[in-house]
C-alpha atoms as a PDB file:
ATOM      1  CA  UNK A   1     -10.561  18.121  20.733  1.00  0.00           C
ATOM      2  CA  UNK A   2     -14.057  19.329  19.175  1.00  0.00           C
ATOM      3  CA  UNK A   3     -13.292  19.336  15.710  1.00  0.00           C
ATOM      4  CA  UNK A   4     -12.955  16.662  13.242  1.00  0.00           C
ATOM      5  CA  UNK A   5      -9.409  15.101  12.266  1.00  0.00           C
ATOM      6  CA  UNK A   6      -8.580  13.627   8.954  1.00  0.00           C
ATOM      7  CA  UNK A   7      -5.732  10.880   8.073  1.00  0.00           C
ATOM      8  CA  UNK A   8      -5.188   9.623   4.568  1.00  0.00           C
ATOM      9  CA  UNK A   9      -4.558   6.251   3.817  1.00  0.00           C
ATOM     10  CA  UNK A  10      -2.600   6.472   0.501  1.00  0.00           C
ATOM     11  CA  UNK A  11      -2.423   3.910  -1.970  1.00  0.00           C
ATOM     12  CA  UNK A  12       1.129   1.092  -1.273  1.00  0.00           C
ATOM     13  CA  UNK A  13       2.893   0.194  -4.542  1.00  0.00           C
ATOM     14  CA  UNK A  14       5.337  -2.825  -4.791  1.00  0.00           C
ATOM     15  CA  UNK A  15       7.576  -1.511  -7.695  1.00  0.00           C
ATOM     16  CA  UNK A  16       9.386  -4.343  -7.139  1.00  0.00           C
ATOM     17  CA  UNK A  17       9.175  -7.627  -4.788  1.00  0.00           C
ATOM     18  CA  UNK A  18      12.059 -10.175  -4.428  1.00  0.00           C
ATOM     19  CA  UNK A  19      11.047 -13.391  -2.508  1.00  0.00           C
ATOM     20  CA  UNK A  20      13.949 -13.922  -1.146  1.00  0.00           C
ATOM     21  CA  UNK A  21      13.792 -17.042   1.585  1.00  0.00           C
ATOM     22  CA  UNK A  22      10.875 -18.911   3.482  1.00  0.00           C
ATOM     23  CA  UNK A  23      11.494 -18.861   7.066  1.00  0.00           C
ATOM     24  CA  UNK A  24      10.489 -21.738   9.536  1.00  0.00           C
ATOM     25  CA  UNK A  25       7.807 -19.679  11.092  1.00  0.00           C
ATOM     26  CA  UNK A  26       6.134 -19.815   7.426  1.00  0.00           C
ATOM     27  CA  UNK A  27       6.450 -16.487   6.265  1.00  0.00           C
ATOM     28  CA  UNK A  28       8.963 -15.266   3.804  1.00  0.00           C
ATOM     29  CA  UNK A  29      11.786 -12.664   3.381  1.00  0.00           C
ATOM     30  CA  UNK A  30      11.431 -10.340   1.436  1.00  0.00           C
ATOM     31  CA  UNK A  31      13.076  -6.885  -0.341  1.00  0.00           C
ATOM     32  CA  UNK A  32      10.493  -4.861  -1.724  1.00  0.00           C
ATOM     33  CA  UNK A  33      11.033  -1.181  -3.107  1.00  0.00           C
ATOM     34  CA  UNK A  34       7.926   0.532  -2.143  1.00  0.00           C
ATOM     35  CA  UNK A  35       6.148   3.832  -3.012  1.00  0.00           C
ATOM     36  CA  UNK A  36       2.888   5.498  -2.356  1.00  0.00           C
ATOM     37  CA  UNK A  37       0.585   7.348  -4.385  1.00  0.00           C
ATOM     38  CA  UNK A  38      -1.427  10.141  -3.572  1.00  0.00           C
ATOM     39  CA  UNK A  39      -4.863   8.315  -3.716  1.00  0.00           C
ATOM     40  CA  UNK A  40      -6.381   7.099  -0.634  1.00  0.00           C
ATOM     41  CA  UNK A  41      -8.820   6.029   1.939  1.00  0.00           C
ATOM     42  CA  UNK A  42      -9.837   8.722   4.276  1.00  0.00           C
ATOM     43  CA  UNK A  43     -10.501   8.395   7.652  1.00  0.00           C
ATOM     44  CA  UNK A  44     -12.426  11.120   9.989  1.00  0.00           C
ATOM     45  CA  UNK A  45     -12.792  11.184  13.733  1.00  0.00           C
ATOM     46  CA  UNK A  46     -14.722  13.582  16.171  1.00  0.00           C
ATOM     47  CA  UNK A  47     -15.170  12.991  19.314  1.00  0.00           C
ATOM     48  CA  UNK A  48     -17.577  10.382  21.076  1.00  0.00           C
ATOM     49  CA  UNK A  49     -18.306   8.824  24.575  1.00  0.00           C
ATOM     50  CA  UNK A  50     -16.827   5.567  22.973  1.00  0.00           C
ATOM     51  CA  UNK A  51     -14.955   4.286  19.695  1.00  0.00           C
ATOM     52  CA  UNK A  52     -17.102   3.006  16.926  1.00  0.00           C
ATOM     53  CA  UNK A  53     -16.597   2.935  13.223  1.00  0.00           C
ATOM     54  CA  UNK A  54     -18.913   3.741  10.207  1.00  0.00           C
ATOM     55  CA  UNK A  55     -17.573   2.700   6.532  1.00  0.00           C
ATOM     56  CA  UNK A  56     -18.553   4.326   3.935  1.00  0.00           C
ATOM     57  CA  UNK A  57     -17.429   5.169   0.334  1.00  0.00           C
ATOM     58  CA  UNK A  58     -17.553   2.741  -2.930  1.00  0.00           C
ATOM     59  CA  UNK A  59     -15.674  -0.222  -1.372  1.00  0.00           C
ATOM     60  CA  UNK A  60     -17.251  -0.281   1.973  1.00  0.00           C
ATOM     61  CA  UNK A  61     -19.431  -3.035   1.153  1.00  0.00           C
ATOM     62  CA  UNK A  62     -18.399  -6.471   2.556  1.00  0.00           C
ATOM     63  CA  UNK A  63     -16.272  -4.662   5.298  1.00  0.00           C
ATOM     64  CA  UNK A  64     -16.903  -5.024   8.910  1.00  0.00           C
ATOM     65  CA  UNK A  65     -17.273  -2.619  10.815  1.00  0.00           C
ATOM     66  CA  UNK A  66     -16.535  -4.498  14.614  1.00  0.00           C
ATOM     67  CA  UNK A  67     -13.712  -5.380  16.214  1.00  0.00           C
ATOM     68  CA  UNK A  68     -12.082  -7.289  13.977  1.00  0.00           C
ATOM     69  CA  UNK A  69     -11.437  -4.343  11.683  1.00  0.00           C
ATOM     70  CA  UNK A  70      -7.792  -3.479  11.706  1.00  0.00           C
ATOM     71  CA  UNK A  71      -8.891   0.383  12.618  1.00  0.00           C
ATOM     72  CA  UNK A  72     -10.193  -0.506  15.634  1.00  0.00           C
ATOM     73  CA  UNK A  73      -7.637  -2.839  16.531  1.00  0.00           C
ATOM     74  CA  UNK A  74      -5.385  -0.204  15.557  1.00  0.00           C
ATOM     75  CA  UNK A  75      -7.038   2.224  17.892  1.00  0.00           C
ATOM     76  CA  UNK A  76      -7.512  -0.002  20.856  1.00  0.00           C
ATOM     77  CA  UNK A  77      -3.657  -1.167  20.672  1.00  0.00           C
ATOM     78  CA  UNK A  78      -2.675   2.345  20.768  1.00  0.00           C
ATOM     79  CA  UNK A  79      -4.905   2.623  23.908  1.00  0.00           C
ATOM     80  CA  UNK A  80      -3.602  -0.355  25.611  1.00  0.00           C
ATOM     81  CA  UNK A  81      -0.382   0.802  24.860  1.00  0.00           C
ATOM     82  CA  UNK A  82      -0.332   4.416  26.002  1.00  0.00           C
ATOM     83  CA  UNK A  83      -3.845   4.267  28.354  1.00  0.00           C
ATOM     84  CA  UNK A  84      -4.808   8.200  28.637  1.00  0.00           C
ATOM     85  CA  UNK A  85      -3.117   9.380  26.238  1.00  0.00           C
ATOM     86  CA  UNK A  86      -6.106   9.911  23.734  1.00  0.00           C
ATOM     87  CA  UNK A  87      -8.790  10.843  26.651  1.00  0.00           C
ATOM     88  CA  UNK A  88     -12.186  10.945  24.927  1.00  0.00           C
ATOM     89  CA  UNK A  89     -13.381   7.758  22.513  1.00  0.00           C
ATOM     90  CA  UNK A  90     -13.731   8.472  18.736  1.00  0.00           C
ATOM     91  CA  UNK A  91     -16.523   8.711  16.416  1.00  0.00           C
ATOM     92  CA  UNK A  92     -14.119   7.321  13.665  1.00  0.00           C
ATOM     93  CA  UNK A  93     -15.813   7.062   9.632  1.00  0.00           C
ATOM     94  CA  UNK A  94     -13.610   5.368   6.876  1.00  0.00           C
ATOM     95  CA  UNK A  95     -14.404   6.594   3.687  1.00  0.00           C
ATOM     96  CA  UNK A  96     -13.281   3.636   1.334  1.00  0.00           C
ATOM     97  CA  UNK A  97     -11.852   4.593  -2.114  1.00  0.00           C
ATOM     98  CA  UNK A  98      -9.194   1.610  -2.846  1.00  0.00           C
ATOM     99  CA  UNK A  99     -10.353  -1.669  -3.888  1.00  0.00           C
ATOM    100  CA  UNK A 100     -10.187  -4.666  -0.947  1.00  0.00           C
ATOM    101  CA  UNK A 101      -7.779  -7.127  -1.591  1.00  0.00           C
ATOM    102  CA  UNK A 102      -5.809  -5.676  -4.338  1.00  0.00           C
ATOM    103  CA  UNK A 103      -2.046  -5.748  -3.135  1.00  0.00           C
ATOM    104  CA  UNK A 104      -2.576  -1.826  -2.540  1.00  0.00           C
ATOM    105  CA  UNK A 105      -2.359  -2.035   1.195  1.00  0.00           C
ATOM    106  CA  UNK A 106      -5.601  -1.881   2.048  1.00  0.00           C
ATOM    107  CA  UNK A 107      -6.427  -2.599   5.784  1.00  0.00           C
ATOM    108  CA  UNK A 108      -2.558  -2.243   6.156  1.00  0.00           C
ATOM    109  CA  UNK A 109      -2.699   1.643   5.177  1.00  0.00           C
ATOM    110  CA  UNK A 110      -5.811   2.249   6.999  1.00  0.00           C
ATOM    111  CA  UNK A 111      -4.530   0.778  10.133  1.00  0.00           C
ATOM    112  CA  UNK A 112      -1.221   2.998  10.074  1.00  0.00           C
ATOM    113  CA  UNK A 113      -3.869   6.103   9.207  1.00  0.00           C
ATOM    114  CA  UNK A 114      -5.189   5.237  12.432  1.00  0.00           C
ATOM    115  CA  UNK A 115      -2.117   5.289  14.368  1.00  0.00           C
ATOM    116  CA  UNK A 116      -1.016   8.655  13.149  1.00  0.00           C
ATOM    117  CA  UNK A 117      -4.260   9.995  14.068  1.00  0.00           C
ATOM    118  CA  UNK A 118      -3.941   8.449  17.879  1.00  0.00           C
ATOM    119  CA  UNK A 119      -0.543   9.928  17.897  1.00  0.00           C
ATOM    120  CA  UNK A 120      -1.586  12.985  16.801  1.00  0.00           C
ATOM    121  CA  UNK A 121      -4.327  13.511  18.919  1.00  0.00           C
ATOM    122  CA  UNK A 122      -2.105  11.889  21.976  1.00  0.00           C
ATOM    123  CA  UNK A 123      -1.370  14.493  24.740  1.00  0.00           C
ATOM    124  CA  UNK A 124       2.130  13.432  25.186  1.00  0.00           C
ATOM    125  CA  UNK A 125       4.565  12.794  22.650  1.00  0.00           C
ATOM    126  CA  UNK A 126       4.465   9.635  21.225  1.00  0.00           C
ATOM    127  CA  UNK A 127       8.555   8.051  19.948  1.00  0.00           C
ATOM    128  CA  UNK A 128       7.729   7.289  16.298  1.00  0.00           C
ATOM    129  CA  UNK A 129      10.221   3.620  17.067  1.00  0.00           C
ATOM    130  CA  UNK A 130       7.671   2.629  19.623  1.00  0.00           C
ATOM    131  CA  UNK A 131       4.597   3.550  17.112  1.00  0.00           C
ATOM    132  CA  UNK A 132       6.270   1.390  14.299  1.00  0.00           C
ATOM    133  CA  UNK A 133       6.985  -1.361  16.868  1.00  0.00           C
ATOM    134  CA  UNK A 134       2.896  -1.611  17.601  1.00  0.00           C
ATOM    135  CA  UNK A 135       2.243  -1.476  14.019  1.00  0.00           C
ATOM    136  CA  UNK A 136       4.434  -4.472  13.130  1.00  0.00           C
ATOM    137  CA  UNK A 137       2.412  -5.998  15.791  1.00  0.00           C
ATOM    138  CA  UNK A 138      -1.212  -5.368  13.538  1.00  0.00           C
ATOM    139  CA  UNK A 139       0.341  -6.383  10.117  1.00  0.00           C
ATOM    140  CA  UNK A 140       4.193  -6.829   8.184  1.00  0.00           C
ATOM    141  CA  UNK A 141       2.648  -3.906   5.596  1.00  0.00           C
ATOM    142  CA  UNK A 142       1.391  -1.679   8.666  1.00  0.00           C
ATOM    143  CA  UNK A 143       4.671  -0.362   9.294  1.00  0.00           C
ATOM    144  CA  UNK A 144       5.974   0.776   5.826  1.00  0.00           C
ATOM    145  CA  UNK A 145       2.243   2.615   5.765  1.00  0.00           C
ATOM    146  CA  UNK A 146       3.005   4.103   8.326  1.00  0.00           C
ATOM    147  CA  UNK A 147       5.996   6.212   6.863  1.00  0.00           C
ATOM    148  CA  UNK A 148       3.777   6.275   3.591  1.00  0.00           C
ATOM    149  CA  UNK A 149       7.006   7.668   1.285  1.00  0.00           C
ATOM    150  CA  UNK A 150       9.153   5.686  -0.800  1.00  0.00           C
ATOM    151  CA  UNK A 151      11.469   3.127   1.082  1.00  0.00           C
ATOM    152  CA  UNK A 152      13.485  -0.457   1.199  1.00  0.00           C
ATOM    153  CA  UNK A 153      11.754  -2.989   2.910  1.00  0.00           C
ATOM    154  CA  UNK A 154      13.261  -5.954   3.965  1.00  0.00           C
ATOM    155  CA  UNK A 155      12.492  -8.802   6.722  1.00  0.00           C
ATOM    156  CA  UNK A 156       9.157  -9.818   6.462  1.00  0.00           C
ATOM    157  CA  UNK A 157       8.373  -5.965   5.692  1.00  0.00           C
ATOM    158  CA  UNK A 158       9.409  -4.819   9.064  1.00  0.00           C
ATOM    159  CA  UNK A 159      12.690  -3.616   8.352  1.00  0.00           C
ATOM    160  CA  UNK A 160      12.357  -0.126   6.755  1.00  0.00           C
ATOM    161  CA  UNK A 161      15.118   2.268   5.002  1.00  0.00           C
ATOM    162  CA  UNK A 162      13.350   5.138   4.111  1.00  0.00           C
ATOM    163  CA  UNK A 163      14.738   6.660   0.651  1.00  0.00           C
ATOM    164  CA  UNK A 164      16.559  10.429   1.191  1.00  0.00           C
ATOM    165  CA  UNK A 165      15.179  11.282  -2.521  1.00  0.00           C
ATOM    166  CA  UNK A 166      12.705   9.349  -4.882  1.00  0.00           C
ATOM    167  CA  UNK A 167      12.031  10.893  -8.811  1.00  0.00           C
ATOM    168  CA  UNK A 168       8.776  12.608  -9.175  1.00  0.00           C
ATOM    169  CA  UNK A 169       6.681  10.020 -10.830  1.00  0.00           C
ATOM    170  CA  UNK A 170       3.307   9.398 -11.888  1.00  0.00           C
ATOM    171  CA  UNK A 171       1.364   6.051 -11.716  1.00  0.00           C
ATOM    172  CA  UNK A 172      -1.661   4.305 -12.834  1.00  0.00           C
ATOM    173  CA  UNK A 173      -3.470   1.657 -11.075  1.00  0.00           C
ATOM    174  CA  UNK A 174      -5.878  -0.819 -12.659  1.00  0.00           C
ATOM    175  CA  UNK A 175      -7.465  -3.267 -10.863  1.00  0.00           C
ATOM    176  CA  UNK A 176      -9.885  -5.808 -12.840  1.00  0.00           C
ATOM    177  CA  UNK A 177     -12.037  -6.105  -9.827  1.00  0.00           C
ATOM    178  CA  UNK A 178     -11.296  -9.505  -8.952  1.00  0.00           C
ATOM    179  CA  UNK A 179     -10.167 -10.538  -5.447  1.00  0.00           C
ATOM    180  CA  UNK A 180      -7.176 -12.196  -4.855  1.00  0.00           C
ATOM    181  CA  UNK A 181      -5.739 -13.860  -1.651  1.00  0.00           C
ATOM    182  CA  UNK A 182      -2.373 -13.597  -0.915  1.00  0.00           C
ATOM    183  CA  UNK A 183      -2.156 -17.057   0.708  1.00  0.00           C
ATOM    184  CA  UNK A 184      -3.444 -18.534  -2.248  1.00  0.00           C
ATOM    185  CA  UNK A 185      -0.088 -16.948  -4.223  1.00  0.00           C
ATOM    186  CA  UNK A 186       2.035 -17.816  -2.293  1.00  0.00           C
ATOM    187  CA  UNK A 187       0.834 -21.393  -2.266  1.00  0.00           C
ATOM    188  CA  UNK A 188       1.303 -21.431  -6.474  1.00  0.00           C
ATOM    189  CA  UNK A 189       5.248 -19.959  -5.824  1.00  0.00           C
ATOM    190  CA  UNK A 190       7.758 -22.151  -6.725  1.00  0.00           C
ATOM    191  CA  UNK A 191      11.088 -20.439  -6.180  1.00  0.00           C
ATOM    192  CA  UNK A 192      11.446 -19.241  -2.326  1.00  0.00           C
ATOM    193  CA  UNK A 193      14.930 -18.634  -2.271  1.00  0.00           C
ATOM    194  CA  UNK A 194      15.273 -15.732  -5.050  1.00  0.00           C
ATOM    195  CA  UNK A 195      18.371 -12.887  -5.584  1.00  0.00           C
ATOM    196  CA  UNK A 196      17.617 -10.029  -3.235  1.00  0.00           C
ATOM    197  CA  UNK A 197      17.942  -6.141  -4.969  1.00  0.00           C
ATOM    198  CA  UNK A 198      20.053  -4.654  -6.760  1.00  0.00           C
ATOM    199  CA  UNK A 199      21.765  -2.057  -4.778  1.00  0.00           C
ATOM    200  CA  UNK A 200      20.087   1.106  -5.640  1.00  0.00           C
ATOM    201  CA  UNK A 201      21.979   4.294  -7.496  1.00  0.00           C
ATOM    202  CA  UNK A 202      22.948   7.311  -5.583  1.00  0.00           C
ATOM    203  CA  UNK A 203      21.218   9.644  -5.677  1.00  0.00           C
ATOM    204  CA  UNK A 204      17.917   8.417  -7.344  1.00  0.00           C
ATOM    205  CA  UNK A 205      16.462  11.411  -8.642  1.00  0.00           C
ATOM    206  CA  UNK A 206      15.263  11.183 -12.567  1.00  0.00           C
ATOM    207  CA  UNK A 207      12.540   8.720 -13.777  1.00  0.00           C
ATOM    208  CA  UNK A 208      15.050   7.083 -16.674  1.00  0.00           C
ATOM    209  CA  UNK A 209      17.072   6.053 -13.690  1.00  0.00           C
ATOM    210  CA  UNK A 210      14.448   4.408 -12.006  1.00  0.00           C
ATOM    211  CA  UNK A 211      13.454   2.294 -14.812  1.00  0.00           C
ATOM    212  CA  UNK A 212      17.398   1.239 -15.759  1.00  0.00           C
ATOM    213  CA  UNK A 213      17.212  -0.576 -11.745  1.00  0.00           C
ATOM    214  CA  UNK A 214      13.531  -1.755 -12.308  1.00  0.00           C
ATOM    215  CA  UNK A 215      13.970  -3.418 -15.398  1.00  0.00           C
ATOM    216  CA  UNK A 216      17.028  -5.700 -13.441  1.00  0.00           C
ATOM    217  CA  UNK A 217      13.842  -6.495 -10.692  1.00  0.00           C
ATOM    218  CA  UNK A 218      11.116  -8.227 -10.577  1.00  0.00           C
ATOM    219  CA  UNK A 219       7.493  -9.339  -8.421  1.00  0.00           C
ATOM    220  CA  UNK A 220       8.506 -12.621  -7.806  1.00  0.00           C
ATOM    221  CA  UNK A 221       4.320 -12.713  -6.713  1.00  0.00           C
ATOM    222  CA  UNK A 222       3.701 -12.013 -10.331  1.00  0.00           C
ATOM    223  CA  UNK A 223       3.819 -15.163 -12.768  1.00  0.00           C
ATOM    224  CA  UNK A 224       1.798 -17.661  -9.973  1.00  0.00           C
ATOM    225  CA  UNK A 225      -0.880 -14.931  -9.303  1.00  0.00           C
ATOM    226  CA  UNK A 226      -1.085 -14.570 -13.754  1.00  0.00           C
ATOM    227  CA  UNK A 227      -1.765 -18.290 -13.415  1.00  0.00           C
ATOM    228  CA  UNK A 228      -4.843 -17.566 -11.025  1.00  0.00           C
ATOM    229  CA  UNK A 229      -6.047 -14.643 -12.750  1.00  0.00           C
ATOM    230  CA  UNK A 230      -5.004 -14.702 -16.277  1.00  0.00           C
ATOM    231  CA  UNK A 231      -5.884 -11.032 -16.772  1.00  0.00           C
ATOM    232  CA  UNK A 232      -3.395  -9.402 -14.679  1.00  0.00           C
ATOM    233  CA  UNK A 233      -1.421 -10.425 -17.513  1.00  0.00           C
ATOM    234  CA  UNK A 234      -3.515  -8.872 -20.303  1.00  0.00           C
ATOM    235  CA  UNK A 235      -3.391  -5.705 -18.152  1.00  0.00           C
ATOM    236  CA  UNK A 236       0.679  -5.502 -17.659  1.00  0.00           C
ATOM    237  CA  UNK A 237       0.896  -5.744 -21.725  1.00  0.00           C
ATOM    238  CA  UNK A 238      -1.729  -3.065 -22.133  1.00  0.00           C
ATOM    239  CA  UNK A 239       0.458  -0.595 -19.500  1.00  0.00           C
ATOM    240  CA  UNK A 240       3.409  -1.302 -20.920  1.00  0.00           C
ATOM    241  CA  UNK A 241       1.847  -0.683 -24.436  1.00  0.00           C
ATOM    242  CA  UNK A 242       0.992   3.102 -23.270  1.00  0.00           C
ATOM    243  CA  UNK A 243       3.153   5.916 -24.722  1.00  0.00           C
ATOM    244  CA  UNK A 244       6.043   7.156 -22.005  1.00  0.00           C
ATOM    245  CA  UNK A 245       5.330   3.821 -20.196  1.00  0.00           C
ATOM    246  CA  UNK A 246       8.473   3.204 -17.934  1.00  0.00           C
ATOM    247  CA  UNK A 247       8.009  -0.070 -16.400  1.00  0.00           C
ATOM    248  CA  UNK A 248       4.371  -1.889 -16.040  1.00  0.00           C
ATOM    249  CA  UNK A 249       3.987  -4.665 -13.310  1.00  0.00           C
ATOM    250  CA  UNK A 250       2.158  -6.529 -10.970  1.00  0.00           C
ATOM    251  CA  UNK A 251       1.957  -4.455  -7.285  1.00  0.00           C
ATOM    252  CA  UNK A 252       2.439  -6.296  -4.245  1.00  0.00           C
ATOM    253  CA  UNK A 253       0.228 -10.302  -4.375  1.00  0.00           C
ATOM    254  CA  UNK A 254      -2.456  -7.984  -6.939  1.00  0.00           C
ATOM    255  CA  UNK A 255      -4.662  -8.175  -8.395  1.00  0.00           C
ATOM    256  CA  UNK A 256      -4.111  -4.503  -8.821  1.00  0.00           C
ATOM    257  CA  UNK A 257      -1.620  -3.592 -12.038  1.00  0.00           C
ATOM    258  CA  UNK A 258       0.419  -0.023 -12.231  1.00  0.00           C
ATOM    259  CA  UNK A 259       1.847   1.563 -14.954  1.00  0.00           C
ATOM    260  CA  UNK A 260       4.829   4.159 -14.074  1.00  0.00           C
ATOM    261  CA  UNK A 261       5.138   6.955 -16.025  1.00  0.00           C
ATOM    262  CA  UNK A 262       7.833  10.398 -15.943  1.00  0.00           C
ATOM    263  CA  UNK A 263       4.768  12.664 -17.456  1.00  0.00           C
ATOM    264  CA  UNK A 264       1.506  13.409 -15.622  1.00  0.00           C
ATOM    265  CA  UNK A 265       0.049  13.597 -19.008  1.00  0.00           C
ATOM    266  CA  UNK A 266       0.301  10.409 -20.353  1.00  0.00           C
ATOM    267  CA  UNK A 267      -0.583   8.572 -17.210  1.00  0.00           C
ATOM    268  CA  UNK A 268      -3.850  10.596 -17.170  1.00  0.00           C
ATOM    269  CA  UNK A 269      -4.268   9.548 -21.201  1.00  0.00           C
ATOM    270  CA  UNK A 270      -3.480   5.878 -20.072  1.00  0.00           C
ATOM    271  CA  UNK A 271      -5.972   5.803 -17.393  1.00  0.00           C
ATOM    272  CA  UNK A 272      -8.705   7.206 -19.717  1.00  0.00           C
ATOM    273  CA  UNK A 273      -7.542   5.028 -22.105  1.00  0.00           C
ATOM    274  CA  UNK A 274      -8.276   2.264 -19.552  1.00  0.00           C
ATOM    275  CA  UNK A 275     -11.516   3.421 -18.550  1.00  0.00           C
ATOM    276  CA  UNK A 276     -12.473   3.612 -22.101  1.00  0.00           C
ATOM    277  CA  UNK A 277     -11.889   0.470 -22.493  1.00  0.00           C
ATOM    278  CA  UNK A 278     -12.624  -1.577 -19.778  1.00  0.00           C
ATOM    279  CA  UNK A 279     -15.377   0.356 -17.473  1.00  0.00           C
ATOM    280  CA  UNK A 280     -16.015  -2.418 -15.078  1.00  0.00           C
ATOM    281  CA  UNK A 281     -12.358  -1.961 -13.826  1.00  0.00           C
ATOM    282  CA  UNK A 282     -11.159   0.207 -11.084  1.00  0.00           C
ATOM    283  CA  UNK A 283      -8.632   2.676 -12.558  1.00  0.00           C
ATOM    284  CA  UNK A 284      -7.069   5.831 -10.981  1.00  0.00           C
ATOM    285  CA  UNK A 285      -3.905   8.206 -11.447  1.00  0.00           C
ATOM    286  CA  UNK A 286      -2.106   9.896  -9.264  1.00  0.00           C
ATOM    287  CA  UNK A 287       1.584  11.394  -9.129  1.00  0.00           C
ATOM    288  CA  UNK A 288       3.953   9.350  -6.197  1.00  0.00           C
ATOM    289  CA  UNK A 289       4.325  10.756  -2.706  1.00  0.00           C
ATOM    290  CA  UNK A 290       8.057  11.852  -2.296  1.00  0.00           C
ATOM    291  CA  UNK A 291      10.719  13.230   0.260  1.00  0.00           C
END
């Protein structure tokens, strides 16, 4: 290896999120329908006599950058998993484009970015079961992010049905730049024990469809994290305001807000819309990453 290798880290979207039981280990079941949009952290590695990490980009600041980070724990579990495999260390640079803390995936995605990048710089093949099985050891989100295409998660997010077919969609996130911890959500939930999914339709292939099963779901994450931050709120009814809206909602524990739209044109109008009016927020568009 002499040249540099790129990973995205795309963008994780709850469209829905059913709490569905607290466990005695303290986390909770879930069923989540999850997508990912085509915006993303980057990362970049070269080769290097060791691994080391440089953050840049507009969200880099307040990141560390040592061992703690999940993309070096990434990279060093894939090392003390499969020693050799990867010979030379890695010059790796994350170039951070998605807000921290915003129910996006975050550290999640850019872990799973790493992963793929071990694997595919490994020089032996590398079973994609075993890969998901040392993700789920860095994070519940890690492994869905590392499929990064729509799927059924279930567990505590480690149990993963990836979805044959998925409508092309187009989404836009807002986040109002305001940090929210998803421990301190949970704490404000007061139902643990909510009705799982709907069963999905077969086959799932136009928008309309989507949005008949989403509007019989839910993020059960969404009213106690409103209570926090009051303007996630204000945001949803602004979405769901825009023309060829399908559903607006509250992604993941937030504070980040999508709107889902069938035409690439209105989401782009909502966004700038968005931007327009509130320039302090974070605000993208970007069509869905499907099969």
């Amino acid at each position: 290896m002499s040249q540099a290798h790129f990973q995205a880290a795309p963008a994780k979207i709850n469209l829905a999120l059913h709490i569905t039981r607290r466990r005695e280990d303290g986390y909770h079941d879930l069923e989540s329908l999850i997508v990912f949009a085509d915006v993303a952290d980057e990362l970049e590695a070269v080769p290097a006599p060791g691994d080391s990490l440089t953050i840049t980009g507009p969200f880099a600041r307040g990141l560390s950058n040592g061992e703690t980070n999940l993309v070096l724990r990434a990279v060093a579990a894939f090392r003390a998993r499969w020693p050799g495999a990867v010979e030379t260390g890695l010059a790796l640079t994350l170039h951070k484009a998605l807000p921290v803390a915003a129910g996006i995936g975050g550290g999640s995605a850019d872990a799973a970015a790493a992963l793929r990048l071990m694997a595919g710089l490994s020089r032996q093949p590398i079973p994609i079961a075993e890969l998901s099985a040392l993700a789920a050891q860095l994070g519940a989100d890690v492994p869905a992010c590392l499929l990064s295409r729509p799927l059924v998660a279930r567990g505590i997010g480690e149990i993963l049905a990836p979805l044959p077919e998925f409508p092309l969609c187009h989404i836009v996130l807002v986040n109002p730049m305001v940090p929210l911890a998803t421990a301190d959500v949970f704490r404000r939930l007061r139902a643990h024990d909510n009705y799982p999914l709907p069963a999905l339709p077969t086959p799932l292939t136009r928008p309309a469809q989507l949005g008949i099963w989403l509007a019989e779901t839910r993020n059960d994450l969404e009213p106690p994290a409103i209570k926090l931050v009051p303007l996630i709120g204000d945001l949803v009814q602004r979405l769901r305001a825009a023309p060829g809206c399908i559903l607006a909602r509250m992604s993941g524990s937030g504070a980040t807000v999508f709107g889902l739209f069938g035409s690439s044109t209105q989401a782009h109008q909502a966004a700038s819309d968005l931007r327009q009016a509130s320039p302090d927020h974070w605000v993208a568009a970007a069509p869905l990453i499907v099969p």
